[in-house]
C-alpha atoms as a PDB file:
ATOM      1  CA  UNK A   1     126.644  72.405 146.328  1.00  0.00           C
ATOM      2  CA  UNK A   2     125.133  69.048 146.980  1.00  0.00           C
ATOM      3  CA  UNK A   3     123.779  67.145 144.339  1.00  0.00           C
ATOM      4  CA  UNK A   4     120.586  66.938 146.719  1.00  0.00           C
ATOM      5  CA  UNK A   5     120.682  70.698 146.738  1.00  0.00           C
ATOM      6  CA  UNK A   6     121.140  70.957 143.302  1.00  0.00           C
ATOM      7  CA  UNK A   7     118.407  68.417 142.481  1.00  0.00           C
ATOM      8  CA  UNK A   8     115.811  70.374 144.683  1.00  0.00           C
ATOM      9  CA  UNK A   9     117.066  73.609 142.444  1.00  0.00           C
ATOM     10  CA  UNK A  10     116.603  71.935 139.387  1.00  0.00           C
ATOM     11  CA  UNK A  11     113.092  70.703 140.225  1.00  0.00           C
ATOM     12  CA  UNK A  12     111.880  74.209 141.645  1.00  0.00           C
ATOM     13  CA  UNK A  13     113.341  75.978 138.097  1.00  0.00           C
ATOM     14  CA  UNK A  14     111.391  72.988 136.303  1.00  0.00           C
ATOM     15  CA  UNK A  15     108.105  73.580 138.282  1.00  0.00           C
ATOM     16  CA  UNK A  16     108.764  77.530 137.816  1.00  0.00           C
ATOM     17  CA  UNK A  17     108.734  76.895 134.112  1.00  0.00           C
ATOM     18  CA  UNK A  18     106.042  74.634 133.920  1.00  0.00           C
ATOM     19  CA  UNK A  19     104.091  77.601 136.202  1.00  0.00           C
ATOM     20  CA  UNK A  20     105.305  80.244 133.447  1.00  0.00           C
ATOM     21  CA  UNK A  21     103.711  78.037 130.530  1.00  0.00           C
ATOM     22  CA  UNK A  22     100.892  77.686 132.134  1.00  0.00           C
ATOM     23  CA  UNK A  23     100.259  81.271 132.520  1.00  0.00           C
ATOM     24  CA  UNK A  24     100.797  82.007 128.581  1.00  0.00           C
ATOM     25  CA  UNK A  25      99.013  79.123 127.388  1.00  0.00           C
ATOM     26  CA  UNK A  26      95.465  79.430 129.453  1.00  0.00           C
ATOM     27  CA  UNK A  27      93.406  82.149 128.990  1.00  0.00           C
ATOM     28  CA  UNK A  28      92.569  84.470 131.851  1.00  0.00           C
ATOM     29  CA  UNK A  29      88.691  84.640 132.721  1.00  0.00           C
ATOM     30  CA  UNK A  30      88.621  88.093 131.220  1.00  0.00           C
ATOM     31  CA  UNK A  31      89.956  86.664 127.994  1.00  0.00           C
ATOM     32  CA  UNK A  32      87.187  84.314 128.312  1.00  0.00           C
ATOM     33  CA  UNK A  33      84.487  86.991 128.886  1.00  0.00           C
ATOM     34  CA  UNK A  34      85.540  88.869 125.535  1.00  0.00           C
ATOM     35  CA  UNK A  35      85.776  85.418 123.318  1.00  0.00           C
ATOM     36  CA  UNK A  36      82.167  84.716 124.542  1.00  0.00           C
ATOM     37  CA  UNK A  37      81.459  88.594 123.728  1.00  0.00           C
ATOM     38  CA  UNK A  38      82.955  88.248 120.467  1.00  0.00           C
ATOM     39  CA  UNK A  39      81.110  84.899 119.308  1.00  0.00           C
ATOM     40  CA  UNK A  40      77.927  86.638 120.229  1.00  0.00           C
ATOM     41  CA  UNK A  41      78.839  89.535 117.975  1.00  0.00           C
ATOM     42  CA  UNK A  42      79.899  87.300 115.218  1.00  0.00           C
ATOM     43  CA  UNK A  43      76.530  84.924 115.851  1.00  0.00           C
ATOM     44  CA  UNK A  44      74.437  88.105 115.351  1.00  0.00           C
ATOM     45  CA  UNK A  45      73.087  87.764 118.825  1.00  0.00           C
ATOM     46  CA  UNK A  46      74.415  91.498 119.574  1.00  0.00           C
ATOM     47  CA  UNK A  47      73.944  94.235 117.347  1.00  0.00           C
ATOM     48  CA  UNK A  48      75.908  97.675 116.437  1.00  0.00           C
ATOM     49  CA  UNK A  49      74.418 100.486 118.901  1.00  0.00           C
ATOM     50  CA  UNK A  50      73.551  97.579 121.631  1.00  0.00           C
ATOM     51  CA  UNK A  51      74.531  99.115 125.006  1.00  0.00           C
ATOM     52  CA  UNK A  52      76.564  96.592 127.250  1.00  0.00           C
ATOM     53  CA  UNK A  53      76.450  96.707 131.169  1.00  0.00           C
ATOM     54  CA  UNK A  54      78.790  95.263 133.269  1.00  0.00           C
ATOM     55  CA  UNK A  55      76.568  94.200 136.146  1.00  0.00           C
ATOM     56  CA  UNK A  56      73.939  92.351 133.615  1.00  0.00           C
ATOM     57  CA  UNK A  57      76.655  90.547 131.920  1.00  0.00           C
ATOM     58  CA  UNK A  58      79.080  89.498 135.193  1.00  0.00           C
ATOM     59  CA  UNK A  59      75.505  88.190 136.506  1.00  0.00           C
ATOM     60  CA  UNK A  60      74.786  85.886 132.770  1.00  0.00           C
ATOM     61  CA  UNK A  61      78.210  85.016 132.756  1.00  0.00           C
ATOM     62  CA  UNK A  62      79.082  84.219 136.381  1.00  0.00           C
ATOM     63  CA  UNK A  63      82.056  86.885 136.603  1.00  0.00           C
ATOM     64  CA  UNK A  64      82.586  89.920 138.895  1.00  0.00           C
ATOM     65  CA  UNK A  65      82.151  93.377 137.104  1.00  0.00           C
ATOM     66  CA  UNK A  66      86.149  93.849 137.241  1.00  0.00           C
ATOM     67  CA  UNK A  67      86.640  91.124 134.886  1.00  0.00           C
ATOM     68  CA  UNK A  68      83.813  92.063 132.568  1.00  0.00           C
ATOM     69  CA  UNK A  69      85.578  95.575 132.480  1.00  0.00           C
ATOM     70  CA  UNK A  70      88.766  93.659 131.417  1.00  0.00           C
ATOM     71  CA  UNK A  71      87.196  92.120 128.603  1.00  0.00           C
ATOM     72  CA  UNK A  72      85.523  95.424 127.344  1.00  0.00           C
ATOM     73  CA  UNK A  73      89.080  97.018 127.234  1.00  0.00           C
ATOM     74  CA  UNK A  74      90.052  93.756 125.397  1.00  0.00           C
ATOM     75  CA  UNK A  75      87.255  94.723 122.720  1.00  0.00           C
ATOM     76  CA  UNK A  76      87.578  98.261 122.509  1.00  0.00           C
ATOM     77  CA  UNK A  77      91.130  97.011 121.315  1.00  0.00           C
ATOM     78  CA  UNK A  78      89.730  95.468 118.909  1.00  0.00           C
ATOM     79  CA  UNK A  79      87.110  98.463 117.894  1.00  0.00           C
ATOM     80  CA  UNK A  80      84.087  95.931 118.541  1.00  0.00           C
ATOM     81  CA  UNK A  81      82.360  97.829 121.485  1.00  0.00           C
ATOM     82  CA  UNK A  82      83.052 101.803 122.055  1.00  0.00           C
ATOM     83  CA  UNK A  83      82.841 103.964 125.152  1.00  0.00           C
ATOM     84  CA  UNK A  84      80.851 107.152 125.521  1.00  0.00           C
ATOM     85  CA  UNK A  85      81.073 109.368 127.999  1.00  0.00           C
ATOM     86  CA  UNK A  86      78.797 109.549 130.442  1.00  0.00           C
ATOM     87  CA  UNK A  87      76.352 107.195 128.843  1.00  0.00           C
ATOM     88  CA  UNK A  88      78.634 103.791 128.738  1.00  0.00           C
ATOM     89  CA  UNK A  89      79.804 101.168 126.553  1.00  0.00           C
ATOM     90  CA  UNK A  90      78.018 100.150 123.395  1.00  0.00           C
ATOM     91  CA  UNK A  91      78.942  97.251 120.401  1.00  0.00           C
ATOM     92  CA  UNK A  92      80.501  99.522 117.570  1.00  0.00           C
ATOM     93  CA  UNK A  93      78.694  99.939 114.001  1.00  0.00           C
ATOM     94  CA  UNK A  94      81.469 100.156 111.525  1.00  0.00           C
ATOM     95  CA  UNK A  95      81.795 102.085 109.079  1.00  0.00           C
ATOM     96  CA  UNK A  96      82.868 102.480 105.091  1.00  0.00           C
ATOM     97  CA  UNK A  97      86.335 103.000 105.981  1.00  0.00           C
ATOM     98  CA  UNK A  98      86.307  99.598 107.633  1.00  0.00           C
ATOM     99  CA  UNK A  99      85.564  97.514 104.797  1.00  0.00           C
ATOM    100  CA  UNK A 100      88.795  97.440 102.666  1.00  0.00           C
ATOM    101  CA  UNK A 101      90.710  96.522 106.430  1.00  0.00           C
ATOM    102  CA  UNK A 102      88.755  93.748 106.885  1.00  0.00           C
ATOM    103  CA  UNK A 103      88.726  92.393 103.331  1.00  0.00           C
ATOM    104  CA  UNK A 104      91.768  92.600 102.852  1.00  0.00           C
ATOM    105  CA  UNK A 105      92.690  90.277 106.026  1.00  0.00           C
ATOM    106  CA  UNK A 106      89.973  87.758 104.403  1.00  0.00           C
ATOM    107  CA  UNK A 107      91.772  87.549 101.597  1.00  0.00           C
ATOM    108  CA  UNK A 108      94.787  86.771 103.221  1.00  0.00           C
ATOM    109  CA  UNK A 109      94.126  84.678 105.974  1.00  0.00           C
ATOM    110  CA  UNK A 110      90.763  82.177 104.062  1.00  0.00           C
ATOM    111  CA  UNK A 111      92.393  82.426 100.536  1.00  0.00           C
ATOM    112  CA  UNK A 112      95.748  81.028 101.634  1.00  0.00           C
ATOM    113  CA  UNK A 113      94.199  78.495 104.284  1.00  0.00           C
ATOM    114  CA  UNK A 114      91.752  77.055 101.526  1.00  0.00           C
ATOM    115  CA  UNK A 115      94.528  76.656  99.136  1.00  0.00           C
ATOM    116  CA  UNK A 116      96.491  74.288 101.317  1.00  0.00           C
ATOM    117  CA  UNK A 117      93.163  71.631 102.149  1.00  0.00           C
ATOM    118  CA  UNK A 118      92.692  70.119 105.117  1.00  0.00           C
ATOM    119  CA  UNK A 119      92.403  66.735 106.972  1.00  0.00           C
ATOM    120  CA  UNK A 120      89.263  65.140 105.981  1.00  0.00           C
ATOM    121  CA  UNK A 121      87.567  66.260 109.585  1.00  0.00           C
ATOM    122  CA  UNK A 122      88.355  69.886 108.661  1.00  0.00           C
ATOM    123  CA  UNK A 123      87.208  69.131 104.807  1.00  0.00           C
ATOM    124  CA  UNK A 124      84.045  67.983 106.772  1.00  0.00           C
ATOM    125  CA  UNK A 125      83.462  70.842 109.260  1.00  0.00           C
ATOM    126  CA  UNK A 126      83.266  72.892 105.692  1.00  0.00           C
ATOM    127  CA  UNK A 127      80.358  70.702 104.410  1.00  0.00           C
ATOM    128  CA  UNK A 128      78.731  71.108 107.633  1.00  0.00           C
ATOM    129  CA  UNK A 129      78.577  74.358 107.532  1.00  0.00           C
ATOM    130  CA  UNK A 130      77.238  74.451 103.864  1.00  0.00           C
ATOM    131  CA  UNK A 131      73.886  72.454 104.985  1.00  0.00           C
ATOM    132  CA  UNK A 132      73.658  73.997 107.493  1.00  0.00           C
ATOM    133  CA  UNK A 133      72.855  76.982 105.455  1.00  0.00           C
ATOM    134  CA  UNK A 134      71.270  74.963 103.194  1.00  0.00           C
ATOM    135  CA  UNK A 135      68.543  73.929 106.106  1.00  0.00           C
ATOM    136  CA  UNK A 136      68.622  77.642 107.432  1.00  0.00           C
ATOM    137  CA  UNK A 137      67.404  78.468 104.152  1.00  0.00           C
ATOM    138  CA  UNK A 138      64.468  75.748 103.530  1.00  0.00           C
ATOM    139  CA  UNK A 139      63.360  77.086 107.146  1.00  0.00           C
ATOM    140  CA  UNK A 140      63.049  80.408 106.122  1.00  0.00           C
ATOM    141  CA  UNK A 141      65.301  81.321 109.317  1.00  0.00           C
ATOM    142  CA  UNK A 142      67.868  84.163 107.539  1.00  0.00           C
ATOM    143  CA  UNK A 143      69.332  84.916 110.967  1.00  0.00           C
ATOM    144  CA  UNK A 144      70.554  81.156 110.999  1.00  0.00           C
ATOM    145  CA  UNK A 145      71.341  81.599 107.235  1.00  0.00           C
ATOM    146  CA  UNK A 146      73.757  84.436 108.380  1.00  0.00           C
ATOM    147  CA  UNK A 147      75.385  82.336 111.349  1.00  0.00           C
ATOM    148  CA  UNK A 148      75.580  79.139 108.829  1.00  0.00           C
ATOM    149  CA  UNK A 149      77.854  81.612 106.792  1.00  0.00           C
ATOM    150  CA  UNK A 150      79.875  82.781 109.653  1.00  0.00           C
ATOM    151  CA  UNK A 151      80.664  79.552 110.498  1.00  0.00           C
ATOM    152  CA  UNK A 152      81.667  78.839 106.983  1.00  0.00           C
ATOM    153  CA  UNK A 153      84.079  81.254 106.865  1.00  0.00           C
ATOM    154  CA  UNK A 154      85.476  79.925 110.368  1.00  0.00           C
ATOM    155  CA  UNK A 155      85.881  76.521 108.842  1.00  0.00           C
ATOM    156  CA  UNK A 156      87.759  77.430 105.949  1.00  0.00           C
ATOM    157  CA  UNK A 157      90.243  79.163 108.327  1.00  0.00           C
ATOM    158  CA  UNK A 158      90.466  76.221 110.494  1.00  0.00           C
ATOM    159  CA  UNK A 159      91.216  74.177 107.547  1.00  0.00           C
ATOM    160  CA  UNK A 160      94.965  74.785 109.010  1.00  0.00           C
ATOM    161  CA  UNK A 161      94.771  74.009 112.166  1.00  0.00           C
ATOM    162  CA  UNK A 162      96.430  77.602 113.601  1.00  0.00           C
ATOM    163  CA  UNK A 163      94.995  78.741 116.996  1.00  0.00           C
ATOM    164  CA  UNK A 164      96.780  81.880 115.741  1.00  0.00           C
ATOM    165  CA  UNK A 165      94.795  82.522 112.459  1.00  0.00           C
ATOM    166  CA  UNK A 166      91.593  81.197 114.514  1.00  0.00           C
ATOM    167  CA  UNK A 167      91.927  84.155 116.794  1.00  0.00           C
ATOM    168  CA  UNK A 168      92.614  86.261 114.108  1.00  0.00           C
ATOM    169  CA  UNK A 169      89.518  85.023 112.142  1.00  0.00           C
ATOM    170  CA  UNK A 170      87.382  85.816 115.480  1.00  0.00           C
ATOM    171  CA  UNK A 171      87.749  88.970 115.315  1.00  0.00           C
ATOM    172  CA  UNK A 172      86.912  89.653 112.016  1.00  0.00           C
ATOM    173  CA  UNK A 173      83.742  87.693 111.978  1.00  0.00           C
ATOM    174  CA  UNK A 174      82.475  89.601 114.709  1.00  0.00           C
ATOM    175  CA  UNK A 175      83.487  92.602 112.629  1.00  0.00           C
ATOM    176  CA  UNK A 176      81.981  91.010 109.587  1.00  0.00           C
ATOM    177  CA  UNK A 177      78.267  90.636 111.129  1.00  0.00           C
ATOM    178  CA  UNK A 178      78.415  94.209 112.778  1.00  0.00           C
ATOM    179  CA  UNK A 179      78.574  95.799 109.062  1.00  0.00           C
ATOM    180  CA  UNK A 180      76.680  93.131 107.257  1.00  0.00           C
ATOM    181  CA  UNK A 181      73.592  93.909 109.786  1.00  0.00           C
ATOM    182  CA  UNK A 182      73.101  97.089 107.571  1.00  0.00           C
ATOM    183  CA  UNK A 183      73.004  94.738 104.074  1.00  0.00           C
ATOM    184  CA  UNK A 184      70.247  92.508 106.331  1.00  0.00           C
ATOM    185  CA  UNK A 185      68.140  94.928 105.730  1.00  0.00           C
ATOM    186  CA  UNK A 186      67.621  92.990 102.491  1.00  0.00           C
ATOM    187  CA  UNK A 187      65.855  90.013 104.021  1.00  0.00           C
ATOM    188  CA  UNK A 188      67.550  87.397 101.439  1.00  0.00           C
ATOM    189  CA  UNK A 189      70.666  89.293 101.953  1.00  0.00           C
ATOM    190  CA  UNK A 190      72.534  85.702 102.874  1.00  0.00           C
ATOM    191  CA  UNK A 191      70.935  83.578 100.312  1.00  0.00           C
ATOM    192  CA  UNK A 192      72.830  85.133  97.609  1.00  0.00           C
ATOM    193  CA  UNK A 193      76.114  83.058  99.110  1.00  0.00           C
ATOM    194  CA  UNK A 194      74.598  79.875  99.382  1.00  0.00           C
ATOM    195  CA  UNK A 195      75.296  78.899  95.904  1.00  0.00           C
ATOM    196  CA  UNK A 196      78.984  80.363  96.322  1.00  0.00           C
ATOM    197  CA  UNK A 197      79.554  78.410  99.252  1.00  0.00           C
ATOM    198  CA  UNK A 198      78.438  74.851  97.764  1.00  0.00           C
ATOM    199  CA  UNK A 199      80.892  75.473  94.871  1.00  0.00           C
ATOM    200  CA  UNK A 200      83.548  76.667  96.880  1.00  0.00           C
ATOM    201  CA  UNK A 201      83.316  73.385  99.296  1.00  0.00           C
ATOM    202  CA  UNK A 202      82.887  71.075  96.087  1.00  0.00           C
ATOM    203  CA  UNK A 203      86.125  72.219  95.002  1.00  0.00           C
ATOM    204  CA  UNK A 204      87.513  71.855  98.126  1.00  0.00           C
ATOM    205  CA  UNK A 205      86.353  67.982  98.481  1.00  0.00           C
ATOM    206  CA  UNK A 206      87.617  67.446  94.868  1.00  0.00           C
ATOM    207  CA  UNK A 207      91.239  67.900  96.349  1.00  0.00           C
ATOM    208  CA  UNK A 208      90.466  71.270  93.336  1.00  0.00           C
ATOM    209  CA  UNK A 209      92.462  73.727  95.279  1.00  0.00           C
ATOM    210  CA  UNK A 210      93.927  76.285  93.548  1.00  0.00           C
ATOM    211  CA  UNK A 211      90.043  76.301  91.892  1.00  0.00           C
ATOM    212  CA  UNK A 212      88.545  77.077  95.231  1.00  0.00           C
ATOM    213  CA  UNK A 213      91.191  79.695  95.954  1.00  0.00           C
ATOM    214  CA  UNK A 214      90.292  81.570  93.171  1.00  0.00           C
ATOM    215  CA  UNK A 215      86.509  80.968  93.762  1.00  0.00           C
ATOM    216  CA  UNK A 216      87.022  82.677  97.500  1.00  0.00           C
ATOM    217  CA  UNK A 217      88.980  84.860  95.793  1.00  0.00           C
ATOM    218  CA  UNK A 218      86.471  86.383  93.405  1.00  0.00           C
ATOM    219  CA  UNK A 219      83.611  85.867  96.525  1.00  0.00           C
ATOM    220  CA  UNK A 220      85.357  87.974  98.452  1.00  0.00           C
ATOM    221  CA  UNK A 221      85.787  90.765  95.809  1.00  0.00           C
ATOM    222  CA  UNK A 222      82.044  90.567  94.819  1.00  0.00           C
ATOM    223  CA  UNK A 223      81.458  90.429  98.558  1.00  0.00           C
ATOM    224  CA  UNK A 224      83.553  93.740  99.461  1.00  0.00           C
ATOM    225  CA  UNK A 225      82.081  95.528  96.300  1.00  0.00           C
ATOM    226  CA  UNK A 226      78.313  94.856  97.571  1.00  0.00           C
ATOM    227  CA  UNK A 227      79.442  95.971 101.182  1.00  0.00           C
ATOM    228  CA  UNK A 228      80.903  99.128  99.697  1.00  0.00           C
ATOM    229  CA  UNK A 229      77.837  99.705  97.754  1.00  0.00           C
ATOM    230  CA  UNK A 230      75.390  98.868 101.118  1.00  0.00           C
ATOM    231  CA  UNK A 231      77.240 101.575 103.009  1.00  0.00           C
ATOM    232  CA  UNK A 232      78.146 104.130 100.832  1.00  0.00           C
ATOM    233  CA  UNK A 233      81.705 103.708  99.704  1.00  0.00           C
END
């Protein structure tokens, strides 16, 4: 073999590589479709029993129907949307039996990220999140008190910097907002966490972190026990 020959191998095997990276690493557009599905979920903006139709969202989103069909299968994975026969596919509502499953991931995945800090821009994104449900709350807007708290749940995960756990943690705050939509019924249902969340992040900016472990830790007990109650446990 010539070593032009063998260059010109070397460089397709390298480009073939590259190609093969490239295909793990970026998302497909159907992937795409169901993490835009699955912030919605998680920002409240659909709710359990909401019937989804392919043509409506391809047309919002810009995508044919096939890939939007993708992404459903992607979520009915996950148990966020369900299909019925002969009537379509609807965002789940999730039941008792659901509670412990997601808990217990909570505790794993926001107690253990918490306890390790974060970089002062992560520390930040957690303090951001607190007034922001701190101005949710003066506005009287509980729907924005509810996303404030999603999104401080999301920061304390991305206090480690895991794409991994971030995924993860999107799925379960969609789950989280499709069974805390039956606590809502309590209008101030998200104002009970406001003064959890300020202590929890005042700890964390203290560099206090086994303290704010254990705070999350008993938040997310008292949290699970009040879900349990809500829905019958």
């Amino acid at each position: 073999m010539t070593t032009s020959n063998a260059g010109t191998r070397a460089q397709a095997t390298a480009q073939a590589a590259s190609a093969a990276r490239l295909r793990v690493t970026v998302p497909s557009v159907a992937d795409r479709v169901a993490a835009e599905l699955r912030l919605q979920l998680a920002e409240g903006v659909l709710l359990p029993g909401t019937r989804l139709t392919e043509s409506t969202i391809a047309e919002d989103l810009g995508v044919s129907r096939n890939t939007v069909r993708e992404a459903f299968a992607e979520l009915a994975a996950e148990r966020l949307v369900v299909r019925l026969p002969n009537r379509g596919i609807f965002v789940a509502s999730l039941g008792p039996g659901d509670i412990h499953d997601v808990y217990t991931v909570r505790r794993a995945v926001e107690v253990s990220a918490i306890r390790n800090g974060g970089t002062p821009e992560r520390v930040a994104a957690v303090r951001a999140a607190v007034e922001e449900g701190k101005a949710a709350a003066a506005a009287g807007d509980e729907e924005a008190l509810g996303t404030a708290n999603q999104h401080f749940h999301g920061a304390i995960v991305a206090l480690a910097e895991c794409r991994r756990l971030d995924t993860i943690m999107s799925q379960v705050l969609a789950e989280m907002r499709l069974f805390f939509h039956k606590a809502t019924l309590d209008a101030h249902f998200y104002r009970g966490y406001l003064d959890d969340n300020e202590e929890i992040c005042a700890a964390l900016e203290a560099g206090e972190l086994d303290r704010a472990g254990d705070l999350l830790l008993a938040y997310l007990d008292r949290s699970e026990a009040k879900q349990s109650a809500v829905h019958g446990e």
